[in-house]
Protein backbone atom coordinates (compact mmCIF):
# COMPACT_ATOMS: atom_id res chain seq x y z
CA UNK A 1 36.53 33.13 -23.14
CA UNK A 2 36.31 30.14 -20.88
CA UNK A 3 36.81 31.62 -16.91
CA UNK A 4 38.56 29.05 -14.55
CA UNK A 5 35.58 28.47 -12.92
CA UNK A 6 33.98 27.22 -15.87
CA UNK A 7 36.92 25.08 -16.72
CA UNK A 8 36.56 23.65 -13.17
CA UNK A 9 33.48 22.95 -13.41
CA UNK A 10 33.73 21.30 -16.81
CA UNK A 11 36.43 19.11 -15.93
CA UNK A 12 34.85 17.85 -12.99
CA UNK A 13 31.26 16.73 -15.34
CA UNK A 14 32.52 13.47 -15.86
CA UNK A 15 33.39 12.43 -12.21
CA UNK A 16 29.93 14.20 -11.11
CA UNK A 17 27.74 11.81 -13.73
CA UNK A 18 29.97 8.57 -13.18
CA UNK A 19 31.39 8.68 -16.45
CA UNK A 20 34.92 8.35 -16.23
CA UNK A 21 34.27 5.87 -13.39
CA UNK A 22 31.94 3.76 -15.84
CA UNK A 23 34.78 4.33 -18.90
CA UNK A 24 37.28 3.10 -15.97
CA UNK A 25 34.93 -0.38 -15.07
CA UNK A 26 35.11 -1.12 -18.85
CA UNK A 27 38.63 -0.52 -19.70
CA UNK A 28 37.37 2.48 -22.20
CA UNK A 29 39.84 4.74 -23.45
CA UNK A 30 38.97 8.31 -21.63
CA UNK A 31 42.26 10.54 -22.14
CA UNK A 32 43.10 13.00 -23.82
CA UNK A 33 39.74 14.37 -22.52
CA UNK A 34 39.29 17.98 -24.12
CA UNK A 35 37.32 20.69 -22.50
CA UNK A 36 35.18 22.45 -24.77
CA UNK A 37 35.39 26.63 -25.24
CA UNK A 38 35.40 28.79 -27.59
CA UNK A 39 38.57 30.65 -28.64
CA UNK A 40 38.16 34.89 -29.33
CA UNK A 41 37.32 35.97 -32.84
CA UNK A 42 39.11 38.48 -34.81
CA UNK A 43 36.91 41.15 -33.49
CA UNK A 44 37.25 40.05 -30.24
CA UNK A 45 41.09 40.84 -29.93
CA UNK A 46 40.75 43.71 -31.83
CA UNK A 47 38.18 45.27 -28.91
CA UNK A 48 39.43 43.71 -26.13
CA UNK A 49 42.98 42.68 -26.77
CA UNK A 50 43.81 43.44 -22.88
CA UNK A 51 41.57 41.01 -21.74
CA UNK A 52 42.34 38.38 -24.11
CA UNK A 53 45.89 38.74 -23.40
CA UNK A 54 45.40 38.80 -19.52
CA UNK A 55 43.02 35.38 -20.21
CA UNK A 56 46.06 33.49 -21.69
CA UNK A 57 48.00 34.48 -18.87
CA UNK A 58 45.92 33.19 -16.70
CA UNK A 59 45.14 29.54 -18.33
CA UNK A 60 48.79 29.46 -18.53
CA UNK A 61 49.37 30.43 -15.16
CA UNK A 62 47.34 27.17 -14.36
CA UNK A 63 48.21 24.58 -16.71
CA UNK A 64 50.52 21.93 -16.86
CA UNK A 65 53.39 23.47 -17.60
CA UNK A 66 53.26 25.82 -14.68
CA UNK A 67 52.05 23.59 -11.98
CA UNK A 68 53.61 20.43 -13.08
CA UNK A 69 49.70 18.79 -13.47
CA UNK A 70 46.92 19.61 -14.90
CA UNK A 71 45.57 20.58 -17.74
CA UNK A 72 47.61 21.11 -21.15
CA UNK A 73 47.41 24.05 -23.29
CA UNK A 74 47.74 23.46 -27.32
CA UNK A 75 48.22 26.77 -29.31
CA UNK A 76 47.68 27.88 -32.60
CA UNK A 77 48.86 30.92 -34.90
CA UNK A 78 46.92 33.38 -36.55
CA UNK A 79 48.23 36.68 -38.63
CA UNK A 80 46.11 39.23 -37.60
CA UNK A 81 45.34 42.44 -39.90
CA UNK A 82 45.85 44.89 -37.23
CA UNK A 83 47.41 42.88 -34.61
CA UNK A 84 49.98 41.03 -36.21
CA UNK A 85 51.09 37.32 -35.45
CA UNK A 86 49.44 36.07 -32.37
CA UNK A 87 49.37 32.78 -30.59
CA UNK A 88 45.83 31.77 -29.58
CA UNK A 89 44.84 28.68 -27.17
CA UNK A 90 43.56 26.14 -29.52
CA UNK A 91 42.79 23.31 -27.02
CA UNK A 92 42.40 22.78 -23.76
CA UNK A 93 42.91 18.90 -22.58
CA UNK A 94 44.05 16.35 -19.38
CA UNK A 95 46.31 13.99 -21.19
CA UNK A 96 45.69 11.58 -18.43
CA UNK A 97 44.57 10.43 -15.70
CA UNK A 98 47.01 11.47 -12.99
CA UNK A 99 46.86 14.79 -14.70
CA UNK A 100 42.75 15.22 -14.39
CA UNK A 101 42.36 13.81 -11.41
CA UNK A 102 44.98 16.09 -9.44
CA UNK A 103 43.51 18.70 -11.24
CA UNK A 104 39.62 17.81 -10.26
CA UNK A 105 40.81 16.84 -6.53
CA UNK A 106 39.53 13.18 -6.43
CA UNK A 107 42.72 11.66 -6.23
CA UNK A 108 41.53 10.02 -3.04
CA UNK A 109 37.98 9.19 -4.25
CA UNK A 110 39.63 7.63 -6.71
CA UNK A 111 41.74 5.38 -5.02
CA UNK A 112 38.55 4.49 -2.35
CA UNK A 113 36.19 3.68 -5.51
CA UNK A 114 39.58 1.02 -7.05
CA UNK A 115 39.51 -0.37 -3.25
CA UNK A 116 36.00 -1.02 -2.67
CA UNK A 117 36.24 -1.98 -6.56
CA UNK A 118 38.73 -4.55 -5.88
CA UNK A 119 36.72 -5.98 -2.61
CA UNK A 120 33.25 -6.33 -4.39
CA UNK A 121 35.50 -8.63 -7.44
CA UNK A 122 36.83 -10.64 -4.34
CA UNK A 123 33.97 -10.91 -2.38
CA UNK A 124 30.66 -10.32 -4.07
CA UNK A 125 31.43 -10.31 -7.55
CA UNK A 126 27.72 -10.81 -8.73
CA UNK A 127 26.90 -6.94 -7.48
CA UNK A 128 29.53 -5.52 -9.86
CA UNK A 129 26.63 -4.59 -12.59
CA UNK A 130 25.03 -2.31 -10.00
CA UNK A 131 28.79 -0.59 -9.97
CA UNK A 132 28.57 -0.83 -13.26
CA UNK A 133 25.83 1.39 -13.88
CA UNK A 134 25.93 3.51 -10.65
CA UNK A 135 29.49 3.55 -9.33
CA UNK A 136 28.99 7.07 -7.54
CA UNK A 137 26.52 5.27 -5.31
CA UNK A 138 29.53 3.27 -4.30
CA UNK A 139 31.23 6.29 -2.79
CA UNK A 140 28.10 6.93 -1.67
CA UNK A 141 28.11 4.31 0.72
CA UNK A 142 32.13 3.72 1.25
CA UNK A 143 32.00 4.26 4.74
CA UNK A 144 29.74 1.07 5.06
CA UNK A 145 30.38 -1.17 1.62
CA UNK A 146 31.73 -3.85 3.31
CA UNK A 147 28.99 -4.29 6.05
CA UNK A 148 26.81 -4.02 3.14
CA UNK A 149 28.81 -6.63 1.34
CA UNK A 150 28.90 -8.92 4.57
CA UNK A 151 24.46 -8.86 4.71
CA UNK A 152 24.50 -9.79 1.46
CA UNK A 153 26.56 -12.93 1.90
CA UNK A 154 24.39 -14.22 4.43
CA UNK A 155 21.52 -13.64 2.59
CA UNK A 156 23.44 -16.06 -0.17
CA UNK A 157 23.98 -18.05 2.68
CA UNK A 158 20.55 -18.05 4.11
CA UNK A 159 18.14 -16.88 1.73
CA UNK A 160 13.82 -16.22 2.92
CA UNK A 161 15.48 -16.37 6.41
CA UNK A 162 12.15 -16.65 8.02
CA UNK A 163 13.04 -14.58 10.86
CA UNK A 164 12.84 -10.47 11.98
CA UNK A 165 15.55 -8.45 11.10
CA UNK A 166 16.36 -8.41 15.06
CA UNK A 167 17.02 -12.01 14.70
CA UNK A 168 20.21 -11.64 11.76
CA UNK A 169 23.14 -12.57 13.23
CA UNK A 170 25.80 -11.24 11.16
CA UNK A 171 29.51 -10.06 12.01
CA UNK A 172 29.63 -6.47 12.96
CA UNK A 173 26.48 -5.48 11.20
CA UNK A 174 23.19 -4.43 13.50
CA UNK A 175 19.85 -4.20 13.59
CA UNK A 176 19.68 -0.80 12.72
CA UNK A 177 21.94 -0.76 10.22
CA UNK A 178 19.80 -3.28 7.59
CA UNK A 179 17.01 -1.03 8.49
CA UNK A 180 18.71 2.29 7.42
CA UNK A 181 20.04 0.82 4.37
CA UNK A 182 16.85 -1.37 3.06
CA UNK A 183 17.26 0.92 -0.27
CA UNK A 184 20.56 0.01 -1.11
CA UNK A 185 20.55 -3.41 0.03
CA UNK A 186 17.23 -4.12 -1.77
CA UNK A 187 19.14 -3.20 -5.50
CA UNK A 188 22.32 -5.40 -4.18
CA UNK A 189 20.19 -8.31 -3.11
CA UNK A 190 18.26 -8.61 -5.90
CA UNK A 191 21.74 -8.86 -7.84
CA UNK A 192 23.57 -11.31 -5.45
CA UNK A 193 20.61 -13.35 -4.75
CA UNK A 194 18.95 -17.09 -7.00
CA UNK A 195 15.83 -15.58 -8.69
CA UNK A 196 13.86 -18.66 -6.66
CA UNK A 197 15.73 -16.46 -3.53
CA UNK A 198 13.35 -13.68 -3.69
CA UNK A 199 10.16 -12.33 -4.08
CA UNK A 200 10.15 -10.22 -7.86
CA UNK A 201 6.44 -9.21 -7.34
CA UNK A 202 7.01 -7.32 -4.09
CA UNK A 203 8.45 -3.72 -5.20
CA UNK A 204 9.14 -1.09 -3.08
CA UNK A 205 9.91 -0.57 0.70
CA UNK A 206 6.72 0.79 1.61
CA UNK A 207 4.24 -1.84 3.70
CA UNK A 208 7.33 -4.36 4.93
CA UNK A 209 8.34 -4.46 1.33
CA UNK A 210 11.86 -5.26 2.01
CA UNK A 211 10.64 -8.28 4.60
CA UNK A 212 8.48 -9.60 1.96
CA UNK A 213 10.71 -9.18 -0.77
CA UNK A 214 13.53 -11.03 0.49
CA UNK A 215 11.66 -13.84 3.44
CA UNK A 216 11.96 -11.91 6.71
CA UNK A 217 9.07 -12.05 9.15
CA UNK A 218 7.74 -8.43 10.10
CA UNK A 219 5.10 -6.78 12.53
CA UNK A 220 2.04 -7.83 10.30
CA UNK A 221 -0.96 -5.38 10.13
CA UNK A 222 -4.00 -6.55 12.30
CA UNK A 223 -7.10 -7.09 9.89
CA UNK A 224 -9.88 -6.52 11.81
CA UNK A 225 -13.32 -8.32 10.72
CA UNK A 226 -16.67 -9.07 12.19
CA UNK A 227 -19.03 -11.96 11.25
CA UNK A 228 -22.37 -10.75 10.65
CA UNK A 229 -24.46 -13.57 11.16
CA UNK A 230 -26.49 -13.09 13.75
CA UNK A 231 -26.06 -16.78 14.99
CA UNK A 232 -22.23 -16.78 15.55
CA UNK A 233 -21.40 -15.93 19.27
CA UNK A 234 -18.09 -14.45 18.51
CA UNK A 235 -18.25 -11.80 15.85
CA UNK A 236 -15.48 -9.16 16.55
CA UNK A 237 -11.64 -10.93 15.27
CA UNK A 238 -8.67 -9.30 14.63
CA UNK A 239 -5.84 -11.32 13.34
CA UNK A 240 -2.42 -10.93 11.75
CA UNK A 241 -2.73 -10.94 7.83
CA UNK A 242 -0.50 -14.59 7.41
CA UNK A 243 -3.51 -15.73 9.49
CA UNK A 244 -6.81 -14.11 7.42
CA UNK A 245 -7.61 -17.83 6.66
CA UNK A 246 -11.02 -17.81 4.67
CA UNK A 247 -14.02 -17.43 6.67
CA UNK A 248 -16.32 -19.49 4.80
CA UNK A 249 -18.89 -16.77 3.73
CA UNK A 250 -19.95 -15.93 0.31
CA UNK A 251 -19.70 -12.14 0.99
CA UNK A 252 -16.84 -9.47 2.18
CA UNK A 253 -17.61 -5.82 2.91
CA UNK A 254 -14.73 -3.53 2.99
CA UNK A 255 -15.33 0.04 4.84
CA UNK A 256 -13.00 2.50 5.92
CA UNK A 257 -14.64 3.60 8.80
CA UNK A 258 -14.31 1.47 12.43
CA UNK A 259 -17.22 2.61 13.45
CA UNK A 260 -19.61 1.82 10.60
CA UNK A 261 -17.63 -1.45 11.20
CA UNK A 262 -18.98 -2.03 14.54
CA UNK A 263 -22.29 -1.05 13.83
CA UNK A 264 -22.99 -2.97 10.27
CA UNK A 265 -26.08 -4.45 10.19
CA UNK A 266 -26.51 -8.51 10.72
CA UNK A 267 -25.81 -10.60 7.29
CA UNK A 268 -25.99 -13.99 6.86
CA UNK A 269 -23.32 -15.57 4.77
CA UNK A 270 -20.87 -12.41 5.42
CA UNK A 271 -18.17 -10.46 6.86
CA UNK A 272 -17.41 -6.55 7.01
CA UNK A 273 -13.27 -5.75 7.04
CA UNK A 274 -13.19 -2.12 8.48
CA UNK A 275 -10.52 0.10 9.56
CA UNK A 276 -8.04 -0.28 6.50
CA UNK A 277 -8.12 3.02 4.39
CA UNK A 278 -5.69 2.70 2.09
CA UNK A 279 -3.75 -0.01 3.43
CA UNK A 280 -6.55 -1.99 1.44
CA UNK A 281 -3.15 -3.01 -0.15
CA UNK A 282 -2.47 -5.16 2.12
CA UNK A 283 -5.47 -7.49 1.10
CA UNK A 284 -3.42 -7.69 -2.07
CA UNK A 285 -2.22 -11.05 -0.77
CA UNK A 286 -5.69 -12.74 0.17
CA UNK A 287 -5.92 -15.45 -2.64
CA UNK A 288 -9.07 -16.71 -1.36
CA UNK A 289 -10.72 -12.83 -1.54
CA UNK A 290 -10.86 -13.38 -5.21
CA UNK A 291 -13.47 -16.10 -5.24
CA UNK A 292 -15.98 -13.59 -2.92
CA UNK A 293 -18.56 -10.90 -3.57
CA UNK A 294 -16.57 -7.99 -2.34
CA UNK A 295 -18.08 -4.56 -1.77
CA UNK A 296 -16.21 -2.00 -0.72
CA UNK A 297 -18.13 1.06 0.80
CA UNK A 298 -15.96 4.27 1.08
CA UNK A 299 -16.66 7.92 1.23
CA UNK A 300 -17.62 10.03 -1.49
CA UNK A 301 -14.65 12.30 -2.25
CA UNK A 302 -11.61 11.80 -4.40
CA UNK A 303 -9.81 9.62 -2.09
CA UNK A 304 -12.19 6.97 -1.58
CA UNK A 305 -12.91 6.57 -5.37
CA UNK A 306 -8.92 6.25 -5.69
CA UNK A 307 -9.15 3.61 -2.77
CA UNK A 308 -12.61 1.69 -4.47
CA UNK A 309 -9.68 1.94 -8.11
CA UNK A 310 -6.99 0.32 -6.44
CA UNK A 311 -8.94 -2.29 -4.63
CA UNK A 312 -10.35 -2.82 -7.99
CA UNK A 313 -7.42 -3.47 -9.28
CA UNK A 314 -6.43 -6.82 -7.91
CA UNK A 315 -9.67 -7.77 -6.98
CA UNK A 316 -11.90 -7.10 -9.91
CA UNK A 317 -15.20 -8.22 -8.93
CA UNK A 318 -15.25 -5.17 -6.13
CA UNK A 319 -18.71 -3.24 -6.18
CA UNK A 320 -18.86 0.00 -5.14
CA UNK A 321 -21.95 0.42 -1.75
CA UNK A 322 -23.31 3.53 -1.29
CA UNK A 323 -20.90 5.36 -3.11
CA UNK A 324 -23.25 6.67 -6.02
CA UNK A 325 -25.05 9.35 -7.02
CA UNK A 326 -28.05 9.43 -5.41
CA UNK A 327 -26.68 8.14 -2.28
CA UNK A 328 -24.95 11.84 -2.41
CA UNK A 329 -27.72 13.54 -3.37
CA UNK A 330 -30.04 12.57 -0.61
CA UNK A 331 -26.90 13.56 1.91
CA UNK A 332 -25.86 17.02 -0.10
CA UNK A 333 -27.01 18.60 2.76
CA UNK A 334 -24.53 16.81 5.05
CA UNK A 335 -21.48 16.77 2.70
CA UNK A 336 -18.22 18.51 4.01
CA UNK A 337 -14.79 19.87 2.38
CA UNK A 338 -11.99 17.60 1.59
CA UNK A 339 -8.81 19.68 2.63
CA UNK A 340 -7.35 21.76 -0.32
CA UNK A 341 -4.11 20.27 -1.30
CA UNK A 342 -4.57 16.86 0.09
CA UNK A 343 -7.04 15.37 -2.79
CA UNK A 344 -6.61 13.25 -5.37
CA UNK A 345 -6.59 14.73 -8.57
CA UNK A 346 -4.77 12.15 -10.70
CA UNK A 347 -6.32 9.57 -12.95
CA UNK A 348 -8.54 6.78 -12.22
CA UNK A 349 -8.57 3.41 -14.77
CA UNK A 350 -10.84 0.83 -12.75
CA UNK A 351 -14.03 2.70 -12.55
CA UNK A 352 -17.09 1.66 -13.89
CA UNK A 353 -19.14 4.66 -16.11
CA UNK A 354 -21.33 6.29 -13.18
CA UNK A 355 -18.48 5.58 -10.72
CA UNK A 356 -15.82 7.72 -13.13
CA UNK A 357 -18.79 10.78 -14.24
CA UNK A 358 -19.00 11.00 -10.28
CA UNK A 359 -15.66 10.50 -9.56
CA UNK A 360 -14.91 13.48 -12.35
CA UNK A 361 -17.30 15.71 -11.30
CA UNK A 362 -15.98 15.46 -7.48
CA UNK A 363 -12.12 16.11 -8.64
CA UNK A 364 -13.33 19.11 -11.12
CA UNK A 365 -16.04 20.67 -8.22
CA UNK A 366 -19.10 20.70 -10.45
CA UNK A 367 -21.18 19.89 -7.86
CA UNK A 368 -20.10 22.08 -4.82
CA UNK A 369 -16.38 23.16 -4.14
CA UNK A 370 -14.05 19.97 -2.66
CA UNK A 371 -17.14 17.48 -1.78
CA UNK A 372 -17.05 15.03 0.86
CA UNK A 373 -19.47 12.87 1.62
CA UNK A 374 -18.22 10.62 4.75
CA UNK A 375 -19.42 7.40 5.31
CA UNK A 376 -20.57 8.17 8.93
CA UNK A 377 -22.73 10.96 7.86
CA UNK A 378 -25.10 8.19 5.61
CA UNK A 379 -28.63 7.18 7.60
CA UNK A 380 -28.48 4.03 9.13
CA UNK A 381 -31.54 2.74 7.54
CA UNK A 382 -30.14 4.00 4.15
CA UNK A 383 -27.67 0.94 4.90
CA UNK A 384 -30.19 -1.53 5.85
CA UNK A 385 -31.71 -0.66 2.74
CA UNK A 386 -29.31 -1.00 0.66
CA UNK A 387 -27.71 -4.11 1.96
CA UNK A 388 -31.38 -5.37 0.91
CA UNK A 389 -30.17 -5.45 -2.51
CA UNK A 390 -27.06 -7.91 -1.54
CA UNK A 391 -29.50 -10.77 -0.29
């Protein structure tokens, strides 16, 4: 026997998942909507006849025809053996909307969704798909739709603005504001924006996504760099990634650490990029990276071969240095623990053979529990040696 708690709750499922408000959008029939229980058995009134009768009251007590709204009550007769004739709830439905929305309490909601509903069709009519398929983000956001819908029109207006988000000068709408809402205005954008408007390949907010995305200039990260041959006076650089212009060398070294940065050996025809860890994603936009010889040197542990993977990834002509092996077995002695709980146990898909079986025995501790062989911790003539094999 269906409590009124349970009845509450059920009528209330298809205003939590957006339903009736999607049924609404598309002029869908909705009502009568039925709520689902089960009515007693035979056996059930025979045992507990009380109760049953004390139920009825009480769905009664709340229905339509007590409270004037609400939910309506159909009935149904059944001759029972012991019992006699008795009239059982058969159905339990809103036969409209008034009726199911007093009875759910979103009257209001309601009439805030039809408002900002109405504005969007007026205003911004090419965001009403992302209604469409997620109107209770709407009410989400009703306290600020129409600053949302006002960034958005001068974005249609002014499209790859070319200038920091300090620099939008839009009606009642701040700095802060675009920056707290990059989430929501990324999925409206993309809707009320030209396809030629924005950038489709950058996803996600993380690393200025939203700037890139959609033409705003940003705080750039620094890449720092030093020439290594020997002959050029100035060696240290640090410049802002727009400006990573193609040094002219054949070779690029890529190592986490600053100082094995500093200190990397002389090279002719190369660089070393240091100090990046995994923001080796921001490389992702160096064209001129994928006509080099790029080794990337990283530590031993789960993290760096999920770094050496992802740099592999866009770049696939990366070679691991000194990540093998035997460069870990004439260390073992120096190897330390990578935190429990912060490595990276997933899976790995641009590894060559030896890379992966080391990579594998690493995440699964066959070789010593967590291993961590830092980059710091090699010899500094096992570098020179091995950068022998680059020349």
């Amino acid at each position: 026997m269906i409590t009124q708690a349970e009845l509450n709750k059920k009528a209330k499922r298809p205003w939590v998942s957006g339903a009736f408000l999607k049924s609404w959008l598309n002029d869908e029939p909705f009502f009568p909507f039925e709520i689902p229980f089960k009515t007693p058995t035979g056996r059930t009134l025979s045992n507990e006849f009380i109760q049953v009768r004390e139920w009825i009251s009480e769905l009664s007590l709340h229905s339509k025809a007590v409270k004037g709204v609400g939910y309506q009550l159909e009935y149904r007769s059944i001759n029972h053996q012991t019992l006699g004739g008795q009239e059982l709830p058969q159905k339990i439905f809103f036969d409209n909307q008034d009726d199911w929305l007093a009875f759910t309490g979103h009257q209001s909601d309601f009439k805030q969704f039809v408002k900002l509903v109405g504005l969007t069709r007026r205003q911004l009519p090419e965001i009403m798909p992302f209604i469409s398929g997620k109107p209770m983000k709407v009410l989400d956001f009703a306290d600020v739709w129409p600053l949302l819908i006002k960034v958005c029109r001068y974005f249609q207006l002014k499209p790859k603005p070319g200038r920091y988000i300090r620099q939008l000068d839009i009606q009642d709408v701040d700095t802060k504001f675009i920056e707290m809402h990059k989430g929501i205005l990324s999925d409206l954008l993309t809707l009320a924006l030209e396809s030629e408007d924005f950038d489709a390949e950058v996803t996600g907010l993380s690393e200025n996504g939203f700037e890139r995305r959609f033409g705003l200039l940003f705080d750039e990260p620094l890449i720092r760099f030093r020439l290594l041959d020997s002959q050029v006076r100035v060696t240290d650089m640090s410049v802002p990634l727009s400006q990573f212009i193609d040094p002219r060398v054949s070779r690029i070294f890529i190592t986490e650490n600053k100082i094995n940065g500093l200190a990397f050996p002389p090279l002719e025809d190369s660089i070393v990029i240091f100090g990046l860890g995994y923001g080796v994603r921001s490389l992702f936009s160096v064209d001129w990276l994928k006509t080099k010889e790029i080794y990337y040197w990283g530590d031993i542990d789960t993290h760096g071969f999920a770094i050496l993977s992802q740099l592999r990834q866009r770049f696939h002509q990366v070679e691991s240095f000194l990540m093998d092996q035997e460069t870990l077995d004439k260390h073992f002695s120096l190897c330390v623990e990578e935190p429990e709980g912060k490595r990276f146990l997933g899976e790995l898909f641009n590894l060559a053979d030896s890379e992966r079986s080391l990579f594998d025995a690493l995440k699964n501790n066959a070789q010593g529990n967590n291993l961590r062989l830092e980059q710091e911790r090699i010899g500094y003539g096992c570098l020179r040696e091995a950068l022998k094999g680059c020349q």
